[in-house]
N, C-alpha and C. Protein backbone atom coordinates (compact mmCIF):
# COMPACT_ATOMS: atom_id res chain seq x y z
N UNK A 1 0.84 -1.19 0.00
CA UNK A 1 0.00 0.00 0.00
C UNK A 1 0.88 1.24 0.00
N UNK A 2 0.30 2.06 -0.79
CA UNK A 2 1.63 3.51 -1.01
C UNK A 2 0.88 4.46 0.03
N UNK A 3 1.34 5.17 0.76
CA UNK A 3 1.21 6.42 1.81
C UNK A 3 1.84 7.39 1.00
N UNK A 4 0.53 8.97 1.12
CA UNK A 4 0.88 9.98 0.19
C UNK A 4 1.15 10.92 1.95
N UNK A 5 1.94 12.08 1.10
CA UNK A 5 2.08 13.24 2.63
C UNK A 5 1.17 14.10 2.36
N UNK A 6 0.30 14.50 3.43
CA UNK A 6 -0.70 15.52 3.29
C UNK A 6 -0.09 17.15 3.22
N UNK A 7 1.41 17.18 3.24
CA UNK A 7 1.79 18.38 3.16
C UNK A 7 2.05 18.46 1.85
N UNK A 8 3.28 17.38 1.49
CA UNK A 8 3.52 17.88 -0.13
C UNK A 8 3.35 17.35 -0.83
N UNK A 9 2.60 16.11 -1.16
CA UNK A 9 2.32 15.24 -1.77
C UNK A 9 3.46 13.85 -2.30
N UNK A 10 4.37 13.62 -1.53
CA UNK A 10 5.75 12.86 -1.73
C UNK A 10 5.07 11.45 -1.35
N UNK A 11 5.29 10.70 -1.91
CA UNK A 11 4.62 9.06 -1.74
C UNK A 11 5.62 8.25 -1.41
N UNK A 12 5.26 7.17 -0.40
CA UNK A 12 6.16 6.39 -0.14
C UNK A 12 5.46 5.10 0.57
N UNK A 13 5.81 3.48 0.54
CA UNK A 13 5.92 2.58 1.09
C UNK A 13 4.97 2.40 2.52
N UNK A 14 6.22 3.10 3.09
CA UNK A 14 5.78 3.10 4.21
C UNK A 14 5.94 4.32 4.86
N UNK A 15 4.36 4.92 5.69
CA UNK A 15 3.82 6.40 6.75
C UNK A 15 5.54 6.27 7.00
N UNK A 16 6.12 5.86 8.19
CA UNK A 16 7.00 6.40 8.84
C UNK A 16 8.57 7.41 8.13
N UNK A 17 8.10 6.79 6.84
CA UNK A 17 8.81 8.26 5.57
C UNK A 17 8.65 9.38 4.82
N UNK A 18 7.08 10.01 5.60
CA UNK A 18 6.82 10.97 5.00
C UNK A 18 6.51 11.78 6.08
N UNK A 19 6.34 13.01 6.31
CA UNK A 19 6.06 14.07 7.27
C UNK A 19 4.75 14.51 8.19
N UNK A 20 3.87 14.08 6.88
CA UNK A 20 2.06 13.92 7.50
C UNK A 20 1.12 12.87 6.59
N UNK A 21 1.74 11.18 6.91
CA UNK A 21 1.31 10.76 6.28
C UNK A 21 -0.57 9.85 5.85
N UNK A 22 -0.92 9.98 5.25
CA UNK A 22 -2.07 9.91 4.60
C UNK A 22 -2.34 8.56 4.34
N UNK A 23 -3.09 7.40 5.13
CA UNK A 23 -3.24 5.94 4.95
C UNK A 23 -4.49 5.01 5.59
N UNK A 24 -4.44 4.43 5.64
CA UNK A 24 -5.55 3.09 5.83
C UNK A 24 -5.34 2.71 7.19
N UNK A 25 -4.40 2.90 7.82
CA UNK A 25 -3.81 2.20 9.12
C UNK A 25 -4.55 3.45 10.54
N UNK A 26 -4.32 2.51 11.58
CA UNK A 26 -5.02 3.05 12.82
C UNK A 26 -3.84 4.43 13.02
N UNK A 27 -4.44 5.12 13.65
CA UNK A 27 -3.72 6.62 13.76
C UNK A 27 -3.12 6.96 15.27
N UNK A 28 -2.37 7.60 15.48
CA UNK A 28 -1.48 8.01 16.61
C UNK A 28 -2.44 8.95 17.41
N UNK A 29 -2.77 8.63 18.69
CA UNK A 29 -3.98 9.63 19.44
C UNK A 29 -2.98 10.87 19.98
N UNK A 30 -2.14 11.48 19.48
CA UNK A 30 -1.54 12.15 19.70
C UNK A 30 -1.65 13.70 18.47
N UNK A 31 -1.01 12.89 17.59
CA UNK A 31 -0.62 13.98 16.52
C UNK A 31 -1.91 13.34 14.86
N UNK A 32 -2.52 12.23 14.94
CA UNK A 32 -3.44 12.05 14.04
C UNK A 32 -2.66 11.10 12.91
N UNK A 33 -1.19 10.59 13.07
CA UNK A 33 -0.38 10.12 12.03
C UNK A 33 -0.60 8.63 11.89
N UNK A 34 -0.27 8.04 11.21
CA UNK A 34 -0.64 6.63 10.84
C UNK A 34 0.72 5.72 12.20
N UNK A 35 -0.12 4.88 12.71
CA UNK A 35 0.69 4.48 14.12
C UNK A 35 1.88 3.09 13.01
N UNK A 36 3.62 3.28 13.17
CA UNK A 36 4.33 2.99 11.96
C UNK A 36 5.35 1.80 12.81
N UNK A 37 5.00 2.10 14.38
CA UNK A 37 5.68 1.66 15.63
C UNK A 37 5.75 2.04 16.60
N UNK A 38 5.72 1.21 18.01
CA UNK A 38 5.67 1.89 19.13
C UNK A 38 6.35 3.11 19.69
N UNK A 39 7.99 3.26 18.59
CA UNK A 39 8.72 3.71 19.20
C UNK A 39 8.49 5.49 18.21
N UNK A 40 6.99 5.74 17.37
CA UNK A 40 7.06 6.60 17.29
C UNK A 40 7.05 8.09 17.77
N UNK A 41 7.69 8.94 17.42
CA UNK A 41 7.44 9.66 18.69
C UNK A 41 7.04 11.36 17.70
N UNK A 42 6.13 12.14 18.21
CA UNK A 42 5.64 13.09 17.40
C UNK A 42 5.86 14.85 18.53
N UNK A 43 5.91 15.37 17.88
CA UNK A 43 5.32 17.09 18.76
C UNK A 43 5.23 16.94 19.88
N UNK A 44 3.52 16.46 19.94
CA UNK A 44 2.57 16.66 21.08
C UNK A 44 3.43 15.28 21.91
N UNK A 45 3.18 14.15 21.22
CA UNK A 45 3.55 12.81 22.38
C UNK A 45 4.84 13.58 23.07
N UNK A 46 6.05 13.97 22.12
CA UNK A 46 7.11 14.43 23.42
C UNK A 46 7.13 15.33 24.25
N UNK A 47 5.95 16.38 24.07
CA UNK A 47 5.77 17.15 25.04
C UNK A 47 4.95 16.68 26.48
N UNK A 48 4.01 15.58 26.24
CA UNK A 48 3.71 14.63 26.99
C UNK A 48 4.60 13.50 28.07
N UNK A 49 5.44 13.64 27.95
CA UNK A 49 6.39 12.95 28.29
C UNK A 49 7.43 14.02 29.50
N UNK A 50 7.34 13.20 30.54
CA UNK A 50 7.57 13.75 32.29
C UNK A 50 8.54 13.47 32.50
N UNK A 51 9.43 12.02 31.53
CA UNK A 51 10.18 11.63 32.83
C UNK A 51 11.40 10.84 31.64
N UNK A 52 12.90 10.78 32.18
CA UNK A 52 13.90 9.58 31.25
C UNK A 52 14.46 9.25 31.52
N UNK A 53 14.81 8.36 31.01
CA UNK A 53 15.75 7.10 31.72
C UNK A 53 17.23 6.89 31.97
N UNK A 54 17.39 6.98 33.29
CA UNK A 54 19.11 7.52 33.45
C UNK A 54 19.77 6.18 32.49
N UNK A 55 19.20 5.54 32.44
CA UNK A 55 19.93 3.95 32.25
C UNK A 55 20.16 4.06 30.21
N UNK A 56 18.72 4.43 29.98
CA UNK A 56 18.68 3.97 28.34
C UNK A 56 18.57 5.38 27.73
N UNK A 57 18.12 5.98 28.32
CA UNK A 57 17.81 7.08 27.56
C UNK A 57 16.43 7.28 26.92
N UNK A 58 15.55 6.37 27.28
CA UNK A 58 14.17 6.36 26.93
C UNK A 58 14.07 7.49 27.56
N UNK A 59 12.29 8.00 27.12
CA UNK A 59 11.29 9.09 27.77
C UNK A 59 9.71 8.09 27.60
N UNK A 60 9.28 8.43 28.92
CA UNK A 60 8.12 8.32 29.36
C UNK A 60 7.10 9.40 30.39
N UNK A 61 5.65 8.63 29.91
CA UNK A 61 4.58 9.65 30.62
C UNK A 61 4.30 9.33 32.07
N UNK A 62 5.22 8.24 32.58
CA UNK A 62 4.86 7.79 33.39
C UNK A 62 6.62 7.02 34.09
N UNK A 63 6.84 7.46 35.67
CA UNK A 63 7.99 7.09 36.22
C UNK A 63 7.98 5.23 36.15
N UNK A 64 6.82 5.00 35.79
CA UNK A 64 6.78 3.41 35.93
C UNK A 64 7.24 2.67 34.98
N UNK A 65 7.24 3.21 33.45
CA UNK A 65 7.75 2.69 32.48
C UNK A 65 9.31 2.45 32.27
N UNK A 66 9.86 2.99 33.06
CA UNK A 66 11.08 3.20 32.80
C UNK A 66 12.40 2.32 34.31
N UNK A 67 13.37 2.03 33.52
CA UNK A 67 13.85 1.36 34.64
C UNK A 67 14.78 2.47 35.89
N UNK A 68 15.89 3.50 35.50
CA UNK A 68 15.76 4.36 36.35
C UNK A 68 15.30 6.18 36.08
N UNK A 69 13.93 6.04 36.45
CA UNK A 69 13.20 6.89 35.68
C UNK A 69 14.37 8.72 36.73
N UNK A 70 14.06 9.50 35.88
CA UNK A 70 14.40 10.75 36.24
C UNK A 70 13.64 12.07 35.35
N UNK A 71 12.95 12.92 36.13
CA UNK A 71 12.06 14.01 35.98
C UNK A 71 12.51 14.56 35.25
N UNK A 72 11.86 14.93 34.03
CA UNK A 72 12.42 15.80 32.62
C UNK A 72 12.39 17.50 33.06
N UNK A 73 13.28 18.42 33.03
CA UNK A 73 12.82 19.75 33.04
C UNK A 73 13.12 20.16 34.67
C-alpha cells in the first residue's frame, strides 16, 4: 500500500517516511499520524512525556515505564 504526505504530496511505502502521512492504518492519538511503531514519537507525544531514563535514555509519561526513571525539566 503507497502512503501519500498531506503536506507535499511525496509518496512512499511506508507512513514512517513521510512528514504527515495519509493511509488506511489506525492513527497516533496524539498527533493524528498513521501508528508505523511503538517507538514513534511526534510534537505533542514528546511534550507529553515527564520523565527519562538515566539507564537507556528512553522518555516516558509515566515514572513506571522506565527502569531508572528521572524528571524531565
Amino acid at each position: 500500500m503507497a502512503y501519500t504526505c498531506k503536506n507535499c504530496g511525496a509518496v512512499a511505502d511506508a507512513p514512517g517516511h513521510l512528514c504527515n502521512p495519509c493511509g488506511d492504518t489506525e492513527n497516533c492519538s496524539f498527533c493524528g499520524a498513521p501508528k508505523v511503531d511503538p517507538k514513534h514519537m511526534c510534537k505533542d507525544k514528546l511534550a507529553a512525556m515527564q520523565y527519562v531514563c538515566q539507564g537507556c535514555g528512553r522518555v516516558a509519561m509515566e515514572e513506571k515505564h522506565l527502569c531508572k526513571p528521572s524528571p524531565i525539566g
